[in-house]
Protein backbone atom coordinates (compact mmCIF):
# COMPACT_ATOMS: atom_id res chain seq x y z
CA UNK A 1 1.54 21.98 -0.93
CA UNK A 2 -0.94 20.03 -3.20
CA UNK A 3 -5.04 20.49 -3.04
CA UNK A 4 -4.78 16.42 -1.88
CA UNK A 5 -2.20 17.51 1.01
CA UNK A 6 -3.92 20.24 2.03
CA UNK A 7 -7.40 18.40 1.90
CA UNK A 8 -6.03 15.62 4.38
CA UNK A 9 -4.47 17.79 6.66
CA UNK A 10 -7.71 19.99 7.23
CA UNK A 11 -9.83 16.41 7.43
CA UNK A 12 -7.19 15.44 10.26
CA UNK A 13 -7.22 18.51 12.54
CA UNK A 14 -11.16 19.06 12.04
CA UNK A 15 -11.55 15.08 12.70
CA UNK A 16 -9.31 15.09 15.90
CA UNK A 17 -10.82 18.48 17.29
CA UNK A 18 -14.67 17.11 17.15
CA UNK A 19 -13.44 14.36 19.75
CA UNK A 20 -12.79 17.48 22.46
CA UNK A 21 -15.91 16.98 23.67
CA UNK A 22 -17.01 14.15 26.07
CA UNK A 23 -16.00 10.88 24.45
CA UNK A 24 -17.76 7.61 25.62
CA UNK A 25 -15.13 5.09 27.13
CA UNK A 26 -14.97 1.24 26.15
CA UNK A 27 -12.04 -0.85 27.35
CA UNK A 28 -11.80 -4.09 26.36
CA UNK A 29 -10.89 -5.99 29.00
CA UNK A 30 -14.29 -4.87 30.79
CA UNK A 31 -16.02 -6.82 27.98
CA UNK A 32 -13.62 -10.31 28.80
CA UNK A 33 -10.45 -9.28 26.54
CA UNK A 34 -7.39 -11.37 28.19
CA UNK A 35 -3.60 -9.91 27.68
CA UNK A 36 -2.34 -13.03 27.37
CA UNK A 37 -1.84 -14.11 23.97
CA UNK A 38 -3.57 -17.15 24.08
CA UNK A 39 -7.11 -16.19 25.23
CA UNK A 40 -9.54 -16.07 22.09
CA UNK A 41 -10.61 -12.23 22.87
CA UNK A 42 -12.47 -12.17 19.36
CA UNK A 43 -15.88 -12.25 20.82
CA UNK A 44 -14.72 -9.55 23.86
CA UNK A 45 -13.45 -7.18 21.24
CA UNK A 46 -16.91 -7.65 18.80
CA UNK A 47 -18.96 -6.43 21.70
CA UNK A 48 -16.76 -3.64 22.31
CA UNK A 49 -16.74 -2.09 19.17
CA UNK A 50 -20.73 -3.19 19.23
CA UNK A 51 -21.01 -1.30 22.10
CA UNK A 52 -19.16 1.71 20.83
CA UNK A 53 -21.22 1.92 17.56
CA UNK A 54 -24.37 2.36 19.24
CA UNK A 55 -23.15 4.93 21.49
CA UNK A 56 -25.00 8.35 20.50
CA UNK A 57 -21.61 10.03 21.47
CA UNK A 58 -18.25 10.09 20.17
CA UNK A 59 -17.01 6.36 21.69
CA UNK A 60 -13.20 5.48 22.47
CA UNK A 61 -12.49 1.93 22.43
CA UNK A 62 -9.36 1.22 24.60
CA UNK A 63 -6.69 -2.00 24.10
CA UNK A 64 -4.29 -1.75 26.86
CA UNK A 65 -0.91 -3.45 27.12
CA UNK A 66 -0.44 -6.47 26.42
CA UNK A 67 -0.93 -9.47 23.72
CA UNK A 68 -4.89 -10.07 22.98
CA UNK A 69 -5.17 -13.09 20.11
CA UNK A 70 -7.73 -12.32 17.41
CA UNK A 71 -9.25 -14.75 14.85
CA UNK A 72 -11.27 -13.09 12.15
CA UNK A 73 -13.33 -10.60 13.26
CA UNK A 74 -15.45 -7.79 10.88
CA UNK A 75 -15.64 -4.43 12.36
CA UNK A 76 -18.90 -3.38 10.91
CA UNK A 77 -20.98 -0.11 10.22
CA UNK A 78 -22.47 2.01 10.08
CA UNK A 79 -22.13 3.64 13.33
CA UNK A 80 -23.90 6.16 15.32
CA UNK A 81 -21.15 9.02 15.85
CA UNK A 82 -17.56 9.06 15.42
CA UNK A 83 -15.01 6.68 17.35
CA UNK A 84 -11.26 6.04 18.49
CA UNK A 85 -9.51 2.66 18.27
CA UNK A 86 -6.89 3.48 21.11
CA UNK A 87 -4.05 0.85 21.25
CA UNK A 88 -1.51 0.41 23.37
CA UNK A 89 -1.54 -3.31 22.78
CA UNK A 90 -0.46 -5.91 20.24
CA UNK A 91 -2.77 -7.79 18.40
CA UNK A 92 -1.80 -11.77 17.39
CA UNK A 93 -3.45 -13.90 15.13
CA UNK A 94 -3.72 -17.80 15.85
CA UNK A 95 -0.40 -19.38 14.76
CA UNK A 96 -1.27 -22.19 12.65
CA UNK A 97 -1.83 -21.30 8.68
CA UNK A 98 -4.83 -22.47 8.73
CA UNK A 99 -6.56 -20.82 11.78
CA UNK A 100 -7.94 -17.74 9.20
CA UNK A 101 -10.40 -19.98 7.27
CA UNK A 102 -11.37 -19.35 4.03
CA UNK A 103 -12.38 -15.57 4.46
CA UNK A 104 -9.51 -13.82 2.62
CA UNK A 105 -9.03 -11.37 6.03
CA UNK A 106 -8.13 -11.33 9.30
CA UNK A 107 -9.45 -7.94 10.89
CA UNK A 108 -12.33 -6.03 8.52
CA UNK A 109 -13.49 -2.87 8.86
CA UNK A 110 -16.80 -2.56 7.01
CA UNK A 111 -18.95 0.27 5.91
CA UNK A 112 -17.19 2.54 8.80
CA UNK A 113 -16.80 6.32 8.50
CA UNK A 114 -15.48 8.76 11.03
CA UNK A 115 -12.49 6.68 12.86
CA UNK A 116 -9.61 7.07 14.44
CA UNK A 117 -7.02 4.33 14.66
CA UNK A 118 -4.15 5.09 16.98
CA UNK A 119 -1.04 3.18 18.00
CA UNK A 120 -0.84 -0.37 17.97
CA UNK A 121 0.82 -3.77 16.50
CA UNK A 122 -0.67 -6.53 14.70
CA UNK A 123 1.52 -9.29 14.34
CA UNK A 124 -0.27 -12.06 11.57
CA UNK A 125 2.54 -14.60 12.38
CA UNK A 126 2.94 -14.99 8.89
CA UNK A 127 5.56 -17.74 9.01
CA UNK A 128 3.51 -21.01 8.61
CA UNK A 129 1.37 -19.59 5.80
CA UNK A 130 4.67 -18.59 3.84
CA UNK A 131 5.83 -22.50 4.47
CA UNK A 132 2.58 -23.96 3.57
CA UNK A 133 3.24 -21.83 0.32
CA UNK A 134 6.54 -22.63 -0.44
CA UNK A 135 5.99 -26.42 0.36
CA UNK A 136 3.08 -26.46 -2.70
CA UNK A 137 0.24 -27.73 0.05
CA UNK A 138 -2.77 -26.53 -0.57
CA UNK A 139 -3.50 -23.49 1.42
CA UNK A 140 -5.90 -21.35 2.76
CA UNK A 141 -6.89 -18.29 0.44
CA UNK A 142 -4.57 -15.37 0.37
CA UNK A 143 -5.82 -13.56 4.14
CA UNK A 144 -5.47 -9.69 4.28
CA UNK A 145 -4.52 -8.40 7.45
CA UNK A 146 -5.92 -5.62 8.22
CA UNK A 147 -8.65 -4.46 5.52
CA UNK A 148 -10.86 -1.25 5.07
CA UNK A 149 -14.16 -1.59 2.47
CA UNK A 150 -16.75 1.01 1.65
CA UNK A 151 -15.39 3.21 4.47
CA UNK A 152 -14.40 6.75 4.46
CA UNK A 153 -13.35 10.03 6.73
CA UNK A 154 -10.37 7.65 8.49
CA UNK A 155 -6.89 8.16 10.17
CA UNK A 156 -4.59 5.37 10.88
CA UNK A 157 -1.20 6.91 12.90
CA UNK A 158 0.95 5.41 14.94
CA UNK A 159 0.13 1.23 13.58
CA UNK A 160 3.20 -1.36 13.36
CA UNK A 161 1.76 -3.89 11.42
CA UNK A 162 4.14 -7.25 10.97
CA UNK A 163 4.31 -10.17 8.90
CA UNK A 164 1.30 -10.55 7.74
CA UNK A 165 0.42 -13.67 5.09
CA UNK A 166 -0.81 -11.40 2.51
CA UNK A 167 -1.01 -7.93 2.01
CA UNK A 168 -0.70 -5.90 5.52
CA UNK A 169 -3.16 -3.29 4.51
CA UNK A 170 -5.73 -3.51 1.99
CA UNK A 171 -8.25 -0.36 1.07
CA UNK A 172 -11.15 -1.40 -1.44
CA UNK A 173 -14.02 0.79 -2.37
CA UNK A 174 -12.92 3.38 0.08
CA UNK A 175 -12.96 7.60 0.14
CA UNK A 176 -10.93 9.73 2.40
CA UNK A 177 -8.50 7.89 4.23
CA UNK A 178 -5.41 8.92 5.99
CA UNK A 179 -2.55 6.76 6.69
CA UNK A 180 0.90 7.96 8.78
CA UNK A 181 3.40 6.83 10.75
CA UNK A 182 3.50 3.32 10.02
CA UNK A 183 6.18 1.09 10.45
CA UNK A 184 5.22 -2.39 8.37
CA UNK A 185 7.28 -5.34 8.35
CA UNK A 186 8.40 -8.71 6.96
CA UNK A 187 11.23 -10.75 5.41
CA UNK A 188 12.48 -9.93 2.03
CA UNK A 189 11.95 -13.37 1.04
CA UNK A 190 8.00 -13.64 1.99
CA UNK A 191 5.50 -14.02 -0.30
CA UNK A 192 2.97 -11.09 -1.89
CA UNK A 193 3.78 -9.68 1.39
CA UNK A 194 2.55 -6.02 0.18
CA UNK A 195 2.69 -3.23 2.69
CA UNK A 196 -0.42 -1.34 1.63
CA UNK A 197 -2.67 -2.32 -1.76
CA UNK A 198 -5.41 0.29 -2.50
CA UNK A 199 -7.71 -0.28 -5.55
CA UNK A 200 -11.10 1.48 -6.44
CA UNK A 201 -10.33 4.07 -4.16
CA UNK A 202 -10.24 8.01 -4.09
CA UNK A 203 -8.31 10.49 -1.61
CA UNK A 204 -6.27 8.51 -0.07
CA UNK A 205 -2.54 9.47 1.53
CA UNK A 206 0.17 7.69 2.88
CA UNK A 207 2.96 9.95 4.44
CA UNK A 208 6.04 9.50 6.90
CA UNK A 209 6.23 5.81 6.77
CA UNK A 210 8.70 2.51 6.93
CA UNK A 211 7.56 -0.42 4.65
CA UNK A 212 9.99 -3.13 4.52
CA UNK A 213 8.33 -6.34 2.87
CA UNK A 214 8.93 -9.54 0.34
CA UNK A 215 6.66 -7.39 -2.34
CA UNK A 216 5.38 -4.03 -3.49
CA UNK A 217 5.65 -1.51 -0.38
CA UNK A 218 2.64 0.42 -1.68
CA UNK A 219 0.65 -1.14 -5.03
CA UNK A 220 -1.75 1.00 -6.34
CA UNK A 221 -4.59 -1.43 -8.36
CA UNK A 222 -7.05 -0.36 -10.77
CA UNK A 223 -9.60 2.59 -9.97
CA UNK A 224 -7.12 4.10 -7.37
CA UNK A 225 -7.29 7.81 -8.03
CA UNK A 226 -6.82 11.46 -6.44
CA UNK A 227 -3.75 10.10 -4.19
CA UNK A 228 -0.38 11.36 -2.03
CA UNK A 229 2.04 9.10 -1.03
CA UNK A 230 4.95 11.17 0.74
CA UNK A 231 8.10 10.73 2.46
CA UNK A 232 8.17 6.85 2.55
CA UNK A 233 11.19 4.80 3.47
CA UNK A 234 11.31 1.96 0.83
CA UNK A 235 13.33 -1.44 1.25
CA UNK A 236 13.91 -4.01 1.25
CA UNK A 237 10.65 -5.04 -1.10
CA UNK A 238 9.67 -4.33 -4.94
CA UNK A 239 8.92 -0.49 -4.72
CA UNK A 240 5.93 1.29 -5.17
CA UNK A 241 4.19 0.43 -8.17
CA UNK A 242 0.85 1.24 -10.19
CA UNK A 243 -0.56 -2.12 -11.33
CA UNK A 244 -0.57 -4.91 -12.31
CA UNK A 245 -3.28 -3.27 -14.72
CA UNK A 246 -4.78 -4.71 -17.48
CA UNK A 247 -5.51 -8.00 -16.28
CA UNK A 248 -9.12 -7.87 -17.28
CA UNK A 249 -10.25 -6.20 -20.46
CA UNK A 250 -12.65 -3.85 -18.18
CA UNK A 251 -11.30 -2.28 -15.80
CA UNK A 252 -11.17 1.62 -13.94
CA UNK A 253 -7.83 3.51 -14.65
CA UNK A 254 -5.52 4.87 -12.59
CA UNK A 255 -5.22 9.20 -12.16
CA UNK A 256 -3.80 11.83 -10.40
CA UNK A 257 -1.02 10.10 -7.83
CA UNK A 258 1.85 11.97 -6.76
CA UNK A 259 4.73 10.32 -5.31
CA UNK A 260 7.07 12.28 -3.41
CA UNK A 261 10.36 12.83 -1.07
CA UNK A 262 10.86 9.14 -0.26
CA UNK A 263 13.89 6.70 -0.19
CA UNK A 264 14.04 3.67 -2.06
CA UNK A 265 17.07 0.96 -0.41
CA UNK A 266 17.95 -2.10 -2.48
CA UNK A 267 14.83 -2.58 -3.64
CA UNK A 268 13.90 -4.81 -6.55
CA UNK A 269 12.41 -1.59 -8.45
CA UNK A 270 11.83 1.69 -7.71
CA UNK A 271 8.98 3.31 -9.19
CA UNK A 272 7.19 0.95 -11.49
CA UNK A 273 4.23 1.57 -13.72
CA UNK A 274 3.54 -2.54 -14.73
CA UNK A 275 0.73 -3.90 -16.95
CA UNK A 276 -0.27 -7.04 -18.34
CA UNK A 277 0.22 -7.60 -22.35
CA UNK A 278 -3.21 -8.37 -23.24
CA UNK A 279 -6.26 -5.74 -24.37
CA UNK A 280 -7.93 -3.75 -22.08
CA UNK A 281 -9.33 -0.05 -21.61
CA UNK A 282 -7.35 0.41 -18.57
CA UNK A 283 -5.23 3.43 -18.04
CA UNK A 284 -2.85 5.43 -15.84
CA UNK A 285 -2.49 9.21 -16.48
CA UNK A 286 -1.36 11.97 -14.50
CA UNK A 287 0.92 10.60 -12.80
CA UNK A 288 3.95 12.26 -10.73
CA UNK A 289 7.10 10.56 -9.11
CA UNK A 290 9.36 13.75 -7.87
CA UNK A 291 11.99 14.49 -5.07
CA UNK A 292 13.05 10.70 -4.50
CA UNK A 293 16.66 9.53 -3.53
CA UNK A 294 17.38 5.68 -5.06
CA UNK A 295 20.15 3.74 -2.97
CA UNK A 296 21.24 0.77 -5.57
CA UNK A 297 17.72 -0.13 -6.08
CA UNK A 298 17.08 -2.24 -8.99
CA UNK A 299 15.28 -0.51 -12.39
CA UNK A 300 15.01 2.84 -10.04
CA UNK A 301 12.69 4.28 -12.84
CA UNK A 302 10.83 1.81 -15.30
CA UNK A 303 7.25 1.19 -17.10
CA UNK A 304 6.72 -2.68 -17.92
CA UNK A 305 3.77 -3.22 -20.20
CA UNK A 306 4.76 -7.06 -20.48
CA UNK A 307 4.30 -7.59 -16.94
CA UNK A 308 4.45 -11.44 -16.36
CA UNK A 309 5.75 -13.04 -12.92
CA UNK A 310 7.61 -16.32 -13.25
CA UNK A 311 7.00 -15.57 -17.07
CA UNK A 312 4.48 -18.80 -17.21
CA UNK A 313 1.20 -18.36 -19.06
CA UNK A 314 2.34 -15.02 -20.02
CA UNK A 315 -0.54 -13.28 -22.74
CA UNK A 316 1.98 -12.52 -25.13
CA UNK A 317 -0.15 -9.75 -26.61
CA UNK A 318 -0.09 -6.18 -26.82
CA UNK A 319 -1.17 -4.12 -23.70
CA UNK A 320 -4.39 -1.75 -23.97
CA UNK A 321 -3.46 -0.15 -21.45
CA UNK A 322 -2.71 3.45 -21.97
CA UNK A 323 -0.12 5.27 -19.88
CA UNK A 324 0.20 9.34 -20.06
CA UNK A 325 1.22 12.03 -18.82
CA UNK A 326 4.18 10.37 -16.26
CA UNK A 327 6.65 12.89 -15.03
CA UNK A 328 9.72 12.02 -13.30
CA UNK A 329 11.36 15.00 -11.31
CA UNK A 330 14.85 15.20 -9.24
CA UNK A 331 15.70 11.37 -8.81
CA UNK A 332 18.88 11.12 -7.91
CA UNK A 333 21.29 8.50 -6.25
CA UNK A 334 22.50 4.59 -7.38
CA UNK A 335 21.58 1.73 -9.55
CA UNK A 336 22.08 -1.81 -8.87
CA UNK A 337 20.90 -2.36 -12.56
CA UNK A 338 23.27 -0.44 -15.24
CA UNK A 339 19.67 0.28 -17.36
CA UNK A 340 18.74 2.75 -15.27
CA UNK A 341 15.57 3.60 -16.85
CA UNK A 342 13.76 1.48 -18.70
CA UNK A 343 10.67 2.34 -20.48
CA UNK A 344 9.21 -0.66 -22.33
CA UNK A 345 5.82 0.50 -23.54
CA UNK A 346 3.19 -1.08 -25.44
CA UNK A 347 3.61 -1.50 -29.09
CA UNK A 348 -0.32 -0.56 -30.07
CA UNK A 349 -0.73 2.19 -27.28
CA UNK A 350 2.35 3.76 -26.94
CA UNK A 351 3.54 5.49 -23.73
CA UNK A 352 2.94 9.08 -24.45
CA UNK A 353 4.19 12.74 -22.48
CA UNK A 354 6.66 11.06 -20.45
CA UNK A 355 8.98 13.62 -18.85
CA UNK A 356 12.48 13.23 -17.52
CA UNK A 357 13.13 16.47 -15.18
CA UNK A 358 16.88 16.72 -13.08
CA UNK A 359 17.60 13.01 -13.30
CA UNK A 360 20.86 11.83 -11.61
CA UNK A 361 21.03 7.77 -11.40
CA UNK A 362 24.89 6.64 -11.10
CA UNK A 363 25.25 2.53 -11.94
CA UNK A 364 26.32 1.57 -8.52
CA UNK A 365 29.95 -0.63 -7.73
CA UNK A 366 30.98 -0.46 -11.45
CA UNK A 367 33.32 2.31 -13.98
CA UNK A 368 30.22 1.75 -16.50
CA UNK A 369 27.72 4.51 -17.19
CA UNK A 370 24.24 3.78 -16.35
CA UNK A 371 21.91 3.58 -19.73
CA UNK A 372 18.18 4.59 -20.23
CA UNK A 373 16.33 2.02 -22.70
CA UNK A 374 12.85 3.40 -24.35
CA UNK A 375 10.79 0.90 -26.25
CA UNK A 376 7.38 3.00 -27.59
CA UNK A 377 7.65 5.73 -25.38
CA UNK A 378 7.44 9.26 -26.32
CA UNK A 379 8.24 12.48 -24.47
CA UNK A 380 10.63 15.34 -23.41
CA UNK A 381 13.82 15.74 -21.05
CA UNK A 382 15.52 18.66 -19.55
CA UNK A 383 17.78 19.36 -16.88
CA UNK A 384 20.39 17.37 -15.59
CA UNK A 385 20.34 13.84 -17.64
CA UNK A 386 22.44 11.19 -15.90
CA UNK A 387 21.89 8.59 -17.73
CA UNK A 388 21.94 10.25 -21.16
CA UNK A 389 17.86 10.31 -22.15
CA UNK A 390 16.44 8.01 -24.52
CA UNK A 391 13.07 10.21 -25.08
């Protein structure tokens, strides 16, 4: 078990056995909260958590059954003692695409430390934002669903999160968060529909989760660092990705990320290290993908450091981006792409101690042998090679 795993696990069981003692009960339905879907409970569900953050004792705040519409609401610290978000409830957001404003998020949690969030689903109703998209309108600005920022010491278990217009979960700034058991959803076909973005970030793990979205599942941004994603369930959506980096010619690297025992299922990539082809001091090191099954996922393995969408406006440049010290360990299973693994690295900062360990990718439906395509990269195989290595 890694020092990350270990760390997390410890945080969870010390967090959870501090709320043993007398915990201070908020429901929020006492503070107006209607289960009817249509009731505005922002305001109801502000004083709770108000209420809670005052309280000198560790607080519960309790969403029963039923359907409690939210518009945006910041959940703000810093609070007096530790608390539980209990829910047993869904949250909505207002249907119309426009109903979020202009704030970029939909539910913000704020400078908080020391919380629990338990059980749950947030349904964004994402549909009318995707149509106001694909229709060329102008729309509202990109709204996160469900956002932490300068917060730390947190567990999120149990949360169903569904199609949200943006990314579902968004960490920024953040230290110490654990994420597991989620289940996020939303068409294949939806827009930047990311399951869980983290940037500028440290200690943060994902484990024994379903992401099924129209983008990356998990997308790890610059300064995202010390991190354990593990057993993950993968499709459809883009795969799990480090980047975009190097979109500005400042910006923190990315270190230390292990990706483990997950499933990847007809997704558009696999594991994907992508970066923009322009300068910049950006960097992603230490970095370990190992134990993953591919079922005829597109480019299962593959580092893009000409990373242009739509390829319009692309910079056309070289990437300073510098990747290192990527190992790839037991990935076995099915292309959907005959290049099975495709290393395309940057012609002034070459891709450097790449290893291939025990790699077993078959090109899926066809007689043809899968192929591995390096561009730039340098590094070592061993084991089983299936395709035949290009390092």
């Amino acid at each position: 078990m890694s020092k990350l795993s270990i760390s997390c696990t410890f945080f969870i069981i010390s967090f959870i056995t501090l709320f043993q003692s007398s915990i201070e009960a908020y429901n929020v339905i006492s503070f107006g909260a209607k289960p009817d879907g249509q009731t505005d409970s922002t305001q109801a569900f502000t004083n709770a958590w108000e209420a809670a953050c005052k309280s000198t004792r560790p607080a519960a705040i309790n969403v029963p059954k039923g359907r409690f519409l939210i518009k945006p609401i910041f959940f703000n610290g810093t609070c007096n003692n530790k608390i539980v978000f209990q829910i047993n409830g869904t949250i909505v957001a207002p249907s119309s695409y426009s109903a979020l404003g202009d704030s970029g998020f939909w539910i913000m949690f704020y400078k908080v430390s020391r919380l629990i969030i338990s059980g749950g689903k947030f349904d964004a109703k994402g549909a009318a934002y995707w149509a106001c998209r694909k229709s060329g309108k102008s729309c509202p600005p990109l709204p996160r669903s469900l956002t932490f920022m300068e917060s730390s010491n947190i567990v999120v278990s149990g949360l169903k999160s569904l199609n949200s217009r943006y990314f579902h979960i968004a960490i920024d700034d953040c230290e110490n968060i654990a994420l597991k058991k989620l289940n996020i959803s939303a068409p294949s076909w939806s827009p930047n529909t990311d399951g869980i973005h983290i940037q500028s970030s440290s200690g943060i793990s994902i484990t024994d989760s379903s992401i099924k979205t129209g983008d990356d599942c998990i997308s790890l941004g610059p300064g995202s660092k010390n991190l354990l994603i593990k057993r993950i369930t993968c499709g459809p959506g883009h795969g799990i990705s480090i980047g975009s980096l190097g979109d500005s010619a400042h910006e923190d690297g990315v270190e230390n990320v292990t990706v483990s025992d997950s499933t990847f299922s007809k997704t558009e990539n696999g594991v994907r290290i992508k970066t923009w082809a322009r300068p910049s001091n950006g960097f992603a090191k230490n970095i370990n993908f190992q134990n993953i099954i591919m079922k005829n996922a597109y480019n299962p393995i593959i580092i893009d450091q000409y990373y242009c969408p739509g390829r319009k406006g692309c910079p056309n440049q070289s990437s300073g981006v510098k990747i290192s010290g990527v190992t790839y360990k037991n990935i076995k299973g099915t292309s959907a792409t005959k290049v099975a693994i495709n290393f395309d690295c940057s012609s002034s900062n070459p891709c450097t101690g790449i290893e291939l360990q025990d790699i077993n990718l078959s090109y899926n439906n066809s007689k043809a042998a899968a192929s591995a395509y390096c561009k730039n990269a340098q590094g070592s195989s061993s084991g089983v090679e299936v395709p035949k290595s290009c390092l």
